[in-house]
Protein backbone atom coordinates (compact mmCIF):
# COMPACT_ATOMS: atom_id res chain seq x y z
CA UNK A 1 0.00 0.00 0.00
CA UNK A 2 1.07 3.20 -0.98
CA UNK A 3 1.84 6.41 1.81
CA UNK A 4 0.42 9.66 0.94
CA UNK A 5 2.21 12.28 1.46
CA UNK A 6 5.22 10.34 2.31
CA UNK A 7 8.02 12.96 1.70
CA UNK A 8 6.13 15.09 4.75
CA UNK A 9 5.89 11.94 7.24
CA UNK A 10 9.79 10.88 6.14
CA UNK A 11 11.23 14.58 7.02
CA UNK A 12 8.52 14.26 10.48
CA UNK A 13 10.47 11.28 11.12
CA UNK A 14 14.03 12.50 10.65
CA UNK A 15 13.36 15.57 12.95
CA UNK A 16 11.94 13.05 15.73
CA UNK A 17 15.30 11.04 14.97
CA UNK A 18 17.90 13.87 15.86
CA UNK A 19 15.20 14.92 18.37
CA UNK A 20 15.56 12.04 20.07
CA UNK A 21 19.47 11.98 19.70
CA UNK A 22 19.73 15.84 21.21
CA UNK A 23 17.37 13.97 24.07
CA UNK A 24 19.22 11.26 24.82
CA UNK A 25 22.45 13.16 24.88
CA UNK A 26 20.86 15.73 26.96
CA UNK A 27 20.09 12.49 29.91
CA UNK A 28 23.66 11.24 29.31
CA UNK A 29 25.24 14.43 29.85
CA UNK A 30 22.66 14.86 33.18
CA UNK A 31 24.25 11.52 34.20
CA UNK A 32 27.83 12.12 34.20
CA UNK A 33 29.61 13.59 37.23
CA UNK A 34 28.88 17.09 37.51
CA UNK A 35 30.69 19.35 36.19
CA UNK A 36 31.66 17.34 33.15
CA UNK A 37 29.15 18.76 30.42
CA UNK A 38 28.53 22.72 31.35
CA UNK A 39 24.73 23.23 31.65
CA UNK A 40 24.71 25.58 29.14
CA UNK A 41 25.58 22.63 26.70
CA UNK A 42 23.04 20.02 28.36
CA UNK A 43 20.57 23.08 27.81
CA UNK A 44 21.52 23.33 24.14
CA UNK A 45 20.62 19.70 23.47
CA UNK A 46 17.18 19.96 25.95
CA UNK A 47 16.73 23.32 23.56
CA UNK A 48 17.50 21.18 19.92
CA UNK A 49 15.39 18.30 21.45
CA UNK A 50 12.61 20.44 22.08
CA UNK A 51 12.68 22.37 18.69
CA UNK A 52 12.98 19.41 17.10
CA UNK A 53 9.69 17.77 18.80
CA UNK A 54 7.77 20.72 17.79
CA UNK A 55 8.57 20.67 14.72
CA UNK A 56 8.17 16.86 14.18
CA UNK A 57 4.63 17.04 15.50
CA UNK A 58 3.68 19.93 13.41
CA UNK A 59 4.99 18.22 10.68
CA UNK A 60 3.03 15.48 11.96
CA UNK A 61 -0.62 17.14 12.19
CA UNK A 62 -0.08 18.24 8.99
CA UNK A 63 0.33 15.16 7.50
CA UNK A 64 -2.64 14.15 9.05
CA UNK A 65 -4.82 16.56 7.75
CA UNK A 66 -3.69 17.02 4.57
CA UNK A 67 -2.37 13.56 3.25
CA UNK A 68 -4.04 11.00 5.18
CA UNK A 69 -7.37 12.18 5.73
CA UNK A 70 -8.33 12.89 2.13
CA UNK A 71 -7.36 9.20 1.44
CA UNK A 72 -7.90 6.90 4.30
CA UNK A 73 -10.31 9.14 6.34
CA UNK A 74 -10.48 11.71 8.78
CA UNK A 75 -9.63 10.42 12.81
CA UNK A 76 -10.35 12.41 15.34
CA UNK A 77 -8.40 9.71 17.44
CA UNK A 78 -5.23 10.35 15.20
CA UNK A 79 -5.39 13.85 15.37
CA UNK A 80 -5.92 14.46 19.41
CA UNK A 81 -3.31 12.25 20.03
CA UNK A 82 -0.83 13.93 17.68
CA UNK A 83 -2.25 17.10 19.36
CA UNK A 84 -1.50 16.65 22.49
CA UNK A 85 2.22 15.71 21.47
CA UNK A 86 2.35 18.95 20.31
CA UNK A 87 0.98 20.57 23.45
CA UNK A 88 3.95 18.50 25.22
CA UNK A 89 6.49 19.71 23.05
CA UNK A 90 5.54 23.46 23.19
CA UNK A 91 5.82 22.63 27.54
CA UNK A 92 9.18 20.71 26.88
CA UNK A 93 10.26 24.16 25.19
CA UNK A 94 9.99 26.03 28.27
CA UNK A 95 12.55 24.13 30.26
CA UNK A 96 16.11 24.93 28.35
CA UNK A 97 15.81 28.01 26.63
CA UNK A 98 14.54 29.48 30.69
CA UNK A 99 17.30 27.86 31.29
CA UNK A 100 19.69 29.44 28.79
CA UNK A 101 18.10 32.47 29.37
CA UNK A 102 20.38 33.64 32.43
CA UNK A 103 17.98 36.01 33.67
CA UNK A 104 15.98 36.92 36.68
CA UNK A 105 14.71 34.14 38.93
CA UNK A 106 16.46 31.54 36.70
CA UNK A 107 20.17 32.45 37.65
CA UNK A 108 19.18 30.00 41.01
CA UNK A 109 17.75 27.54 38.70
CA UNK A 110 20.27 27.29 36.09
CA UNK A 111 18.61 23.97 34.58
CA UNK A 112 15.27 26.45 33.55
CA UNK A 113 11.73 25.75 34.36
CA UNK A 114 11.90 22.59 37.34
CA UNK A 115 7.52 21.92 36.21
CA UNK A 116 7.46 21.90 32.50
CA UNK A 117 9.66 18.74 31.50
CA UNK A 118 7.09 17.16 33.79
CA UNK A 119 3.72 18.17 32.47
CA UNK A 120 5.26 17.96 29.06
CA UNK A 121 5.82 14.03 29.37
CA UNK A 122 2.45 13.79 30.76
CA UNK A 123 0.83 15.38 27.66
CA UNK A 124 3.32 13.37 25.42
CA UNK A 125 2.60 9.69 27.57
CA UNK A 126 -1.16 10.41 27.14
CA UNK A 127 -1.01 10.81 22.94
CA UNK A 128 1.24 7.90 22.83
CA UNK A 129 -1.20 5.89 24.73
CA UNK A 130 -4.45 7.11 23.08
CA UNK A 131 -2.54 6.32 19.48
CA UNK A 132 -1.19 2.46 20.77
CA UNK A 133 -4.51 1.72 21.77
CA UNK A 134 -6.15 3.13 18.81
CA UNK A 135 -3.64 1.84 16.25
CA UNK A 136 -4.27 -1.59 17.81
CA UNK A 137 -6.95 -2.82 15.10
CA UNK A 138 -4.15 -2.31 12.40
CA UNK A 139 -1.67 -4.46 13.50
CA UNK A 140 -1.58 -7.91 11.01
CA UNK A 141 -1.34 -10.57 13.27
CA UNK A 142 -0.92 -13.18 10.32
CA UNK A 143 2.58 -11.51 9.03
CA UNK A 144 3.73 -9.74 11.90
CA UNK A 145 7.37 -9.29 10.69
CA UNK A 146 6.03 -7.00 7.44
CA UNK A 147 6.34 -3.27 6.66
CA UNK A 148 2.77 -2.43 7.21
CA UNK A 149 3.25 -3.62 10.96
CA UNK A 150 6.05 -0.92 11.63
CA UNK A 151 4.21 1.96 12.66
CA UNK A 152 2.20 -0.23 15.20
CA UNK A 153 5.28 -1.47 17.05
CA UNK A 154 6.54 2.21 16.63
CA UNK A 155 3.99 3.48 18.31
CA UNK A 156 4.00 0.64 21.38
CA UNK A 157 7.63 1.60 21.27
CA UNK A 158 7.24 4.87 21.85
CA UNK A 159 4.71 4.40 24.67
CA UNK A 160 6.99 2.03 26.67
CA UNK A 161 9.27 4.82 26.21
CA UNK A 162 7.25 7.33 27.76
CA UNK A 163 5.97 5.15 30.66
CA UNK A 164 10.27 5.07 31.60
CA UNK A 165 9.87 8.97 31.32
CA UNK A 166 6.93 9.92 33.01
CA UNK A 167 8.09 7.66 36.19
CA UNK A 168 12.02 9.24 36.07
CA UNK A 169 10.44 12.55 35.73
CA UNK A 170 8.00 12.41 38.16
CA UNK A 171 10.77 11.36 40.69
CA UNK A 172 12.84 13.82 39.92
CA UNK A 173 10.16 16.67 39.96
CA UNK A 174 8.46 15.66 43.23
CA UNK A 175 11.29 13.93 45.31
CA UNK A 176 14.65 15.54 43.42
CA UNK A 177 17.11 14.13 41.13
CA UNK A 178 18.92 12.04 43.99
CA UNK A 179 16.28 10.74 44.99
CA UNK A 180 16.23 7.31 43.15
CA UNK A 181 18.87 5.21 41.27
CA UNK A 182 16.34 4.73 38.74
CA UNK A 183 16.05 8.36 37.44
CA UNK A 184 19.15 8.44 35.12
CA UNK A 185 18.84 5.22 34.02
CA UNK A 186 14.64 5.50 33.50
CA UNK A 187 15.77 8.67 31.21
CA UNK A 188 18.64 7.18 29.12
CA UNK A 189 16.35 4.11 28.57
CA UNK A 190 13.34 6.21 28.01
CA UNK A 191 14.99 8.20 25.26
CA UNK A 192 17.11 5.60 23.86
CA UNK A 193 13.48 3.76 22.41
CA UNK A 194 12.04 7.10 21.61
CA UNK A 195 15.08 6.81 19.22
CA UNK A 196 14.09 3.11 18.33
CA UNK A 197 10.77 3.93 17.81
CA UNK A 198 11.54 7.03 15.27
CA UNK A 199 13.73 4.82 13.79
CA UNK A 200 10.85 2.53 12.90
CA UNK A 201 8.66 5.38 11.43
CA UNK A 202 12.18 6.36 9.43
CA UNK A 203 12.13 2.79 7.84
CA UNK A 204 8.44 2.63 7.04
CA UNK A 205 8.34 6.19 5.39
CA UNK A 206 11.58 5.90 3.30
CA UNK A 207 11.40 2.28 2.40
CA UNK A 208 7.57 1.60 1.47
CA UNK A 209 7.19 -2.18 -0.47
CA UNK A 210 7.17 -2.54 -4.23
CA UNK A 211 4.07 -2.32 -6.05
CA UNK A 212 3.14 -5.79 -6.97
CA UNK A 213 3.47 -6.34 -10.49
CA UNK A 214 0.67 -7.43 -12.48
CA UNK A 215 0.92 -10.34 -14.30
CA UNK A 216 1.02 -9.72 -18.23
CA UNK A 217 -1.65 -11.84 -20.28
CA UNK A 218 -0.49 -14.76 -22.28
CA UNK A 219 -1.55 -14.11 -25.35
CA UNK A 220 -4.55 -16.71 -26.26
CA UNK A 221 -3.22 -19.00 -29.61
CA UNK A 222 -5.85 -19.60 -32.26
């Protein structure tokens, strides 16, 4: 089957892949001993992340609208869930750039906006889950190992990923980042299959299966 508007989801996908790179760089530098990565730099990735995210999703809705629904039929399930990943990427924007900002009541908090990486997973968990459960019915159960499957499993992916998130972030929001071994390691994991996950939706957009060739007629002898 054929993917409209696949140039539109393919560049969607490559943003979420260095996205998700910038992210998972961001929790690695986080993890080292302090001191090692300046914050302004673990900012700059959190701030590339984010942008990237935004832009993804955007990208995102808009092939939604104006690709998918015109051929397979509008969802209102498709687009609140890609909705409210935008939402949580416009909330994960907050966090760097107050951060990079220097200013004010942020020169104590030199890591930006403590809140909005929070509520921005929660908003990002809660599309994921509302698209795994209602990209469910698509999955082909008698070829599960084929292309159509990918975006399924990339979107499971991507919601196992969050549930790592949401719990490292919500321990490190409401108890502090020493608060649990599990933080760093919940993050790195986290991002690492939001990487695995965009990966998928890479593979599926640039590599779509060959037409199948129909058969040419014998011609019928006399």
């Amino acid at each position: 089957m054929s993917i409209p508007g696949r140039p539109t989801i393919l560049i969607s996908s490559l943003v979420f892949d260095v996205a998700s790179v910038a992210l998972l760089l961001e929790f690695v530098g986080l993890a080292l001993p302090e001191g090692t990565w300046s914050l302004d730099a673990i900012n700059w990735l959190g701030g590339i992340s984010c942008v990237g995210w935004f832009v993804g999703f955007a990208l995102l809705i808009d092939w939604l609208v104006f690709h998918t629904f015109p051929v397979w039929g509008p969802s209102r399930r498709a687009l609140a869930g890609a909705t409210l990943k935008l939402i949580a990427s416009v909330l994960f924007n907050i966090q760097p750039w107050s951060g990079l900002s220097g200013a004010g009541y942020w020169k104590d908090n030199p890591i930006g906006v403590p809140w909005s990486n929070f509520v921005g997973i929660v908003f990002f968990h809660a599309g994921n889950c509302v698209d795994a459960i209602g990209m469910s019915p698509m999955l082909d159960r008698t070829k599960l190992l084929q292309h159509g499957n990918l975006p399924v499993f990339g979107i499971n992916t991507y919601m196992i990923a969050t549930w790592f998130l949401v719990v490292a972030d919500g321990m490190e929001y409401f108890y502090g980042p020493e608060s649990s071994s599990f933080i760093s390691p919940g993050q790195i994991v986290g991002s690492s299959l939001l990487l695995v996950a965009s990966l998928m939706y890479t593979v599926w957009a640039a590599f779509p299966p060959a037409p199948a060739k129909t058969p040419l007629l014998e011609p019928v002898l006399p």
